[in-house]
Protein backbone atom coordinates (compact mmCIF):
# COMPACT_ATOMS: atom_id res chain seq x y z
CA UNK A 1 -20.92 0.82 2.90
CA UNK A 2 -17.38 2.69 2.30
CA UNK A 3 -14.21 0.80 3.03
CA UNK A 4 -13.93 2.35 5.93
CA UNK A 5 -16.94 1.67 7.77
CA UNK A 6 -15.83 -2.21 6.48
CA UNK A 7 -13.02 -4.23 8.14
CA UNK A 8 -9.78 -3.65 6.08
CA UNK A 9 -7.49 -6.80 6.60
CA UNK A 10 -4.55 -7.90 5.58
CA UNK A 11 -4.16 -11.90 4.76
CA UNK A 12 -3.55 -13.55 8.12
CA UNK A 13 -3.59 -17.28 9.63
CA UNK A 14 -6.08 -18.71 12.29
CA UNK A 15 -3.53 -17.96 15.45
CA UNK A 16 -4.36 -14.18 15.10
CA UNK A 17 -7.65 -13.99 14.89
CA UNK A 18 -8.58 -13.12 17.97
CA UNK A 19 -7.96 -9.67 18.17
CA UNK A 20 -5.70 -10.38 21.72
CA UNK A 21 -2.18 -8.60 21.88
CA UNK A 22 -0.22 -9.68 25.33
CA UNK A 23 2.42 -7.26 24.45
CA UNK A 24 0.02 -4.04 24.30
CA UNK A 25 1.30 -2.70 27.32
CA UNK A 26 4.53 -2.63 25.69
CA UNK A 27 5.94 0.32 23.20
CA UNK A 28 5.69 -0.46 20.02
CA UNK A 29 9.54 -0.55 19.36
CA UNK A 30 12.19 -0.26 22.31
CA UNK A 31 12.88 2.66 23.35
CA UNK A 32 16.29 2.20 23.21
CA UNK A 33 16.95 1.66 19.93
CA UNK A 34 18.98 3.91 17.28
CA UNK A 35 16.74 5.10 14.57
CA UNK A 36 19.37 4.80 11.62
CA UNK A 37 19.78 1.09 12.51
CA UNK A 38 15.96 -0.02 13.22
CA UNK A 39 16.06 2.15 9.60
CA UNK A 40 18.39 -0.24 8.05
CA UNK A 41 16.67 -3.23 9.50
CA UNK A 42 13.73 -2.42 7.71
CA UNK A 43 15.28 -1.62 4.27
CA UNK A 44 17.09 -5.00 4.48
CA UNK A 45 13.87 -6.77 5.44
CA UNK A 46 11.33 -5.08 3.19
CA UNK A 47 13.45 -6.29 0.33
CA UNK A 48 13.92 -9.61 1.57
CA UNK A 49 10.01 -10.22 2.09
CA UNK A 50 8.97 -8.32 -0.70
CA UNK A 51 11.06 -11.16 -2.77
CA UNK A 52 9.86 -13.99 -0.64
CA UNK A 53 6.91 -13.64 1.45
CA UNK A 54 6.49 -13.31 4.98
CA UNK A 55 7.20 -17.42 5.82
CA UNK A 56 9.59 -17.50 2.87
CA UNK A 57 12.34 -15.36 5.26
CA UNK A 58 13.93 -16.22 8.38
CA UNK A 59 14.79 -13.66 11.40
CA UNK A 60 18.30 -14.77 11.57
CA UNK A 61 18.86 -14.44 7.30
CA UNK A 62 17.59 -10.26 8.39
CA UNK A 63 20.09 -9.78 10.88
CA UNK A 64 23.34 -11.80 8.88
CA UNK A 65 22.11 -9.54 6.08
CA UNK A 66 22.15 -6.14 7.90
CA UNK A 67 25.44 -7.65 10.23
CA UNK A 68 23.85 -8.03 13.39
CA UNK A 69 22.90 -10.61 15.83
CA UNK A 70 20.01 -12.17 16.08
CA UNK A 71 19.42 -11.14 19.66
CA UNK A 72 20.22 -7.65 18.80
CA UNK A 73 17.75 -7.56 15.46
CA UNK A 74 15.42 -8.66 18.37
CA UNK A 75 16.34 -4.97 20.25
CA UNK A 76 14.89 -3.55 18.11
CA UNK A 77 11.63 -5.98 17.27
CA UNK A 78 10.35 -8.84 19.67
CA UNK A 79 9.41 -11.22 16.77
CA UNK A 80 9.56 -11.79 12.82
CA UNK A 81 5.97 -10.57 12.67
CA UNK A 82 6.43 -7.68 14.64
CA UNK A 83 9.35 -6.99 12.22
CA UNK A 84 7.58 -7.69 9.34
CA UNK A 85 4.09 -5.54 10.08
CA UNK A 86 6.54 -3.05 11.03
CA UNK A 87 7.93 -2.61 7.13
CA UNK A 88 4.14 -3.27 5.85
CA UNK A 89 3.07 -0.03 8.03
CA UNK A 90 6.13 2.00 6.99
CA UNK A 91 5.22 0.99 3.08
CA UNK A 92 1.78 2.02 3.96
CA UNK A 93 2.58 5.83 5.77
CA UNK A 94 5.19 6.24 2.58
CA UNK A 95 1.74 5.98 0.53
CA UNK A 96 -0.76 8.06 2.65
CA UNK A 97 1.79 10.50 2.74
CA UNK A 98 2.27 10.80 -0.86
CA UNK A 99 -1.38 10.99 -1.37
CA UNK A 100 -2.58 12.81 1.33
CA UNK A 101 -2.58 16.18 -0.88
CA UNK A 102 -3.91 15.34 -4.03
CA UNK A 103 -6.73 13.00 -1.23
CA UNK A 104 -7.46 16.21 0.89
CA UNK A 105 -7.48 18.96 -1.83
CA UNK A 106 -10.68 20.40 -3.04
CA UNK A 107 -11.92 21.44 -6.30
CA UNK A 108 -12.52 19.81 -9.79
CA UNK A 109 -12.82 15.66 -8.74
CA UNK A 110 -11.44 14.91 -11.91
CA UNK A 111 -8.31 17.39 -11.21
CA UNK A 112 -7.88 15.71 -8.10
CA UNK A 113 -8.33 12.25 -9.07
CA UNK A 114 -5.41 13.10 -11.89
CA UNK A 115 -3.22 14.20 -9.03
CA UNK A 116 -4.21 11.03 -6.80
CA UNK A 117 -3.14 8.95 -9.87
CA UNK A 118 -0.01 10.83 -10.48
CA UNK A 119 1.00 10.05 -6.66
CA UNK A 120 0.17 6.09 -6.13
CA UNK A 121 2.38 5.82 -9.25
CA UNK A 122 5.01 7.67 -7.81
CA UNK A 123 5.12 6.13 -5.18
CA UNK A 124 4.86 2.56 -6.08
CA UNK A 125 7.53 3.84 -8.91
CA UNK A 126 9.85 5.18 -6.15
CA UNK A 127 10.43 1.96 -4.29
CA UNK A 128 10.23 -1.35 -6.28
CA UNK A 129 9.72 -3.27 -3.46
CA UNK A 130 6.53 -1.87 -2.52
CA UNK A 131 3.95 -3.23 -4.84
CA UNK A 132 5.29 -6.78 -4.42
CA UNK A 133 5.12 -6.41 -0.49
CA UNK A 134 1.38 -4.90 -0.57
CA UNK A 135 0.27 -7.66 -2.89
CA UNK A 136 1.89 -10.63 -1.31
CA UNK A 137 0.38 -9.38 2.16
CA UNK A 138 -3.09 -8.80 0.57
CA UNK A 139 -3.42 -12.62 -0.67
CA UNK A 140 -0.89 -14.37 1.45
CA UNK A 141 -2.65 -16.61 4.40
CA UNK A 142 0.44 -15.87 7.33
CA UNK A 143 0.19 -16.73 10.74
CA UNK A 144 1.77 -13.46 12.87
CA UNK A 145 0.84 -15.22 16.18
CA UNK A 146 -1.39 -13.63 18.43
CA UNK A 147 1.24 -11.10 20.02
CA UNK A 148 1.13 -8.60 17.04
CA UNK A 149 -2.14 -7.47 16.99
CA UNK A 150 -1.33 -3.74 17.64
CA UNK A 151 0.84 -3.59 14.94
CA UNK A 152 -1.22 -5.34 12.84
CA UNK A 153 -3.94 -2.90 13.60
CA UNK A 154 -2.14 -0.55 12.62
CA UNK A 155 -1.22 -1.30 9.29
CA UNK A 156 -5.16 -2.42 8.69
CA UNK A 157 -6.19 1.34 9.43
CA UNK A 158 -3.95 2.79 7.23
CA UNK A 159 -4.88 1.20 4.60
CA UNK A 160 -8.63 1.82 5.67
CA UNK A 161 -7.31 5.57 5.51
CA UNK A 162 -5.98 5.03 2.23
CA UNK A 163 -9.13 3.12 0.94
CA UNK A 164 -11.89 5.65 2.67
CA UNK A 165 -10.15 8.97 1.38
CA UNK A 166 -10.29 7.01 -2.30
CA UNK A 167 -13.84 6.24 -1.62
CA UNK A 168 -15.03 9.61 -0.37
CA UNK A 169 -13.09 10.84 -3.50
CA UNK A 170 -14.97 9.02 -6.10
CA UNK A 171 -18.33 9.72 -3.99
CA UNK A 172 -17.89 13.56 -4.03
CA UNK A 173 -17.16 13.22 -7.65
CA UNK A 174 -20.56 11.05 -8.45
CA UNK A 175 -22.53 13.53 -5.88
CA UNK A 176 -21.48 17.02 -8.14
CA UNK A 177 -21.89 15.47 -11.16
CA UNK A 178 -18.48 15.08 -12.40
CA UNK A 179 -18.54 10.75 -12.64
CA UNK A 180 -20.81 8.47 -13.63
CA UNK A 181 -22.55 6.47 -11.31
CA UNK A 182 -20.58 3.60 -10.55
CA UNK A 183 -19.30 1.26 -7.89
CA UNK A 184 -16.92 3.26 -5.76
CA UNK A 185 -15.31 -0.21 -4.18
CA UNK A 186 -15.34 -1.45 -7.74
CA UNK A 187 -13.42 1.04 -9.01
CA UNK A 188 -11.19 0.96 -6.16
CA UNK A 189 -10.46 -2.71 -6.86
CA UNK A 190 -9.76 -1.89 -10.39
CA UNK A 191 -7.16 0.80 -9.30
CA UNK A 192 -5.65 -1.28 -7.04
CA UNK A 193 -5.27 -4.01 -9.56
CA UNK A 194 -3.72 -1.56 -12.39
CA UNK A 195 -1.07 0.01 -9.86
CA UNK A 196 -0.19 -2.63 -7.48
CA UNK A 197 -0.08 -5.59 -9.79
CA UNK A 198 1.21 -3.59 -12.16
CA UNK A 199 4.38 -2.60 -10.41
CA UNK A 200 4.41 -6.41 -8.70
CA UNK A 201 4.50 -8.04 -12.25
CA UNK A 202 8.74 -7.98 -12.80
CA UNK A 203 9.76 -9.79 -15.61
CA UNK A 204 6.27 -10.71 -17.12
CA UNK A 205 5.42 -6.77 -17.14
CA UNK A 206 8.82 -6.17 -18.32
CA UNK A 207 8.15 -8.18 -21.55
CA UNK A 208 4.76 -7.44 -21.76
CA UNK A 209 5.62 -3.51 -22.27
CA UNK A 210 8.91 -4.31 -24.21
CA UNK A 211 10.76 -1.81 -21.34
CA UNK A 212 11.47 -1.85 -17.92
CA UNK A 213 8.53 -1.40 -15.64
CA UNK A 214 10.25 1.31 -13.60
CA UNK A 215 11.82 3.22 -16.28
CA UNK A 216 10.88 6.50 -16.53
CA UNK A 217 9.33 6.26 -19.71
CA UNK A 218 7.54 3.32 -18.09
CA UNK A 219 6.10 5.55 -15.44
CA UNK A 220 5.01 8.62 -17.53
CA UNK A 221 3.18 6.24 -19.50
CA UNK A 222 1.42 4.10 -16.64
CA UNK A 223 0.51 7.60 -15.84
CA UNK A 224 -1.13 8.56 -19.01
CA UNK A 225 -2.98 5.24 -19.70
CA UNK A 226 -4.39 5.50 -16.40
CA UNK A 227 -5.31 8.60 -16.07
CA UNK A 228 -6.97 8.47 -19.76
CA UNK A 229 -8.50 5.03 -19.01
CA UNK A 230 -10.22 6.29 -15.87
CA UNK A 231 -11.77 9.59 -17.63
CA UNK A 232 -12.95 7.81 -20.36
CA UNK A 233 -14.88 5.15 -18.05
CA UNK A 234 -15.45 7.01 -14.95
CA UNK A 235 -15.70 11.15 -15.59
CA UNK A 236 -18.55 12.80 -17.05
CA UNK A 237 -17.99 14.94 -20.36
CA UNK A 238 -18.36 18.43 -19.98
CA UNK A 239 -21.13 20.17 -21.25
CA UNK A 240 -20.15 22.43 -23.92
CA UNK A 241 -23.64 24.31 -24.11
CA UNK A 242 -26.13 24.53 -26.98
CA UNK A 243 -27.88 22.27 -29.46
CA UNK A 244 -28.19 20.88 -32.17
């Protein structure tokens, strides 16, 4: 069974399990509001619970920190969970977007699993807040409530996007020949672990590599290890004819 034919979820508490959303009838974000300021609500916030988790930050910290009020932060999103699956999604659609080339080309699987590589790391690279978010959402239990569950939704099926392209990727790869038979949601979970950790580990991966994770030294070579870790394990040699 692929990821996306499984249920995708994000770490949640016991109030929003059950899949009701009072506010559905509602638009997702006011209409009224001002994109370049619902913008810098969620650059303020994103950092914020990247750093501390989704119960570790208050609504009224976000709005002193991007110099509104509270009621007007709450213009532009009803609640601190509606605020907060709003930056998850928006990390989410940065990602998809990045990949979807490299995820929709055709050709060589290996080619394409080089370029798929060469954009997750770019864009975890690009915004350092990212990985942390992702991971602390993936194994945090936090209770959104029960009036979020559209936007919730919609961060799960991106990330089943995300996941399913991966998993069709590796599949085509095994079906022609190119990989070796393995686990496709194993492999996932690996990749996940060597990208997303990686970029989440701050000061521990900072030591550990003797150089800023997000220098761009840094990145080239998260590239190359990965890329060279995952052919080695994963992609088939080529045939070069004859015997001996």
């Amino acid at each position: 069974m692929s990821p996306t034919e499984r249920s995708v979820k994000f770490r949640r508490g016991p109030t929003d399990r059950s899949g009701r959303d009072p506010s559905r009838s509602r638009p997702l974000t006011p209409r009224t509001e001002t994109p370049s300021s619902r913008d810098k609500i969620l650059d303020v916030a994103e950092a914020l619970f990247a750093r501390r988790g989704f119960a570790g930050v208050g609504i009224q910290e976000v709005a002193d920190a991007v110099g509104l009020g509270k009621s007007s932060l709450f213009h532009h999103f009803r609640s601190k969970a509606h605020l907060y699956l709003a930056v998850l999604h928006r990390v989410l659609a940065r990602i998809e977007e990045r990949l979807a080339p490299a995820l929709e080309a055709v050709g060589d699987p290996a080619a394409r699993l080089d370029a798929c590589i060469d954009a997750l790391v770019d864009a975890l690279a690009e915004h350092p807040t990212t990985a942390r978010l992702l991971l602390r959402g993936l194994f945090e239990d936090d209770d959104f409530g029960g009036g979020a569950a559209q936007e919730l939704r919609a961060a799960e099926e991106t990330l089943a996007r995300i996941l399913g392209r991966f998993d069709r990727l590796l599949r085509d790869g095994i079906e022609a020949g190119a990989f070796h038979a393995v686990s496709a949601p194993h492999t996932i979970q690996t990749l996940v672990g060597a990208t997303v950790y990686h970029f989440a580990s701050g000061e521990f991966g900072d030591g550990l590599l003797g150089r800023p994770l997000f220098s761009a030294e840094a990145v080239r070579r998260r590239k190359a290890e990965l890329k060279g870790l995952l052919r080695r394990g994963l992609v088939r040699p080529t045939e070069t004819g004859g015997s001996t």
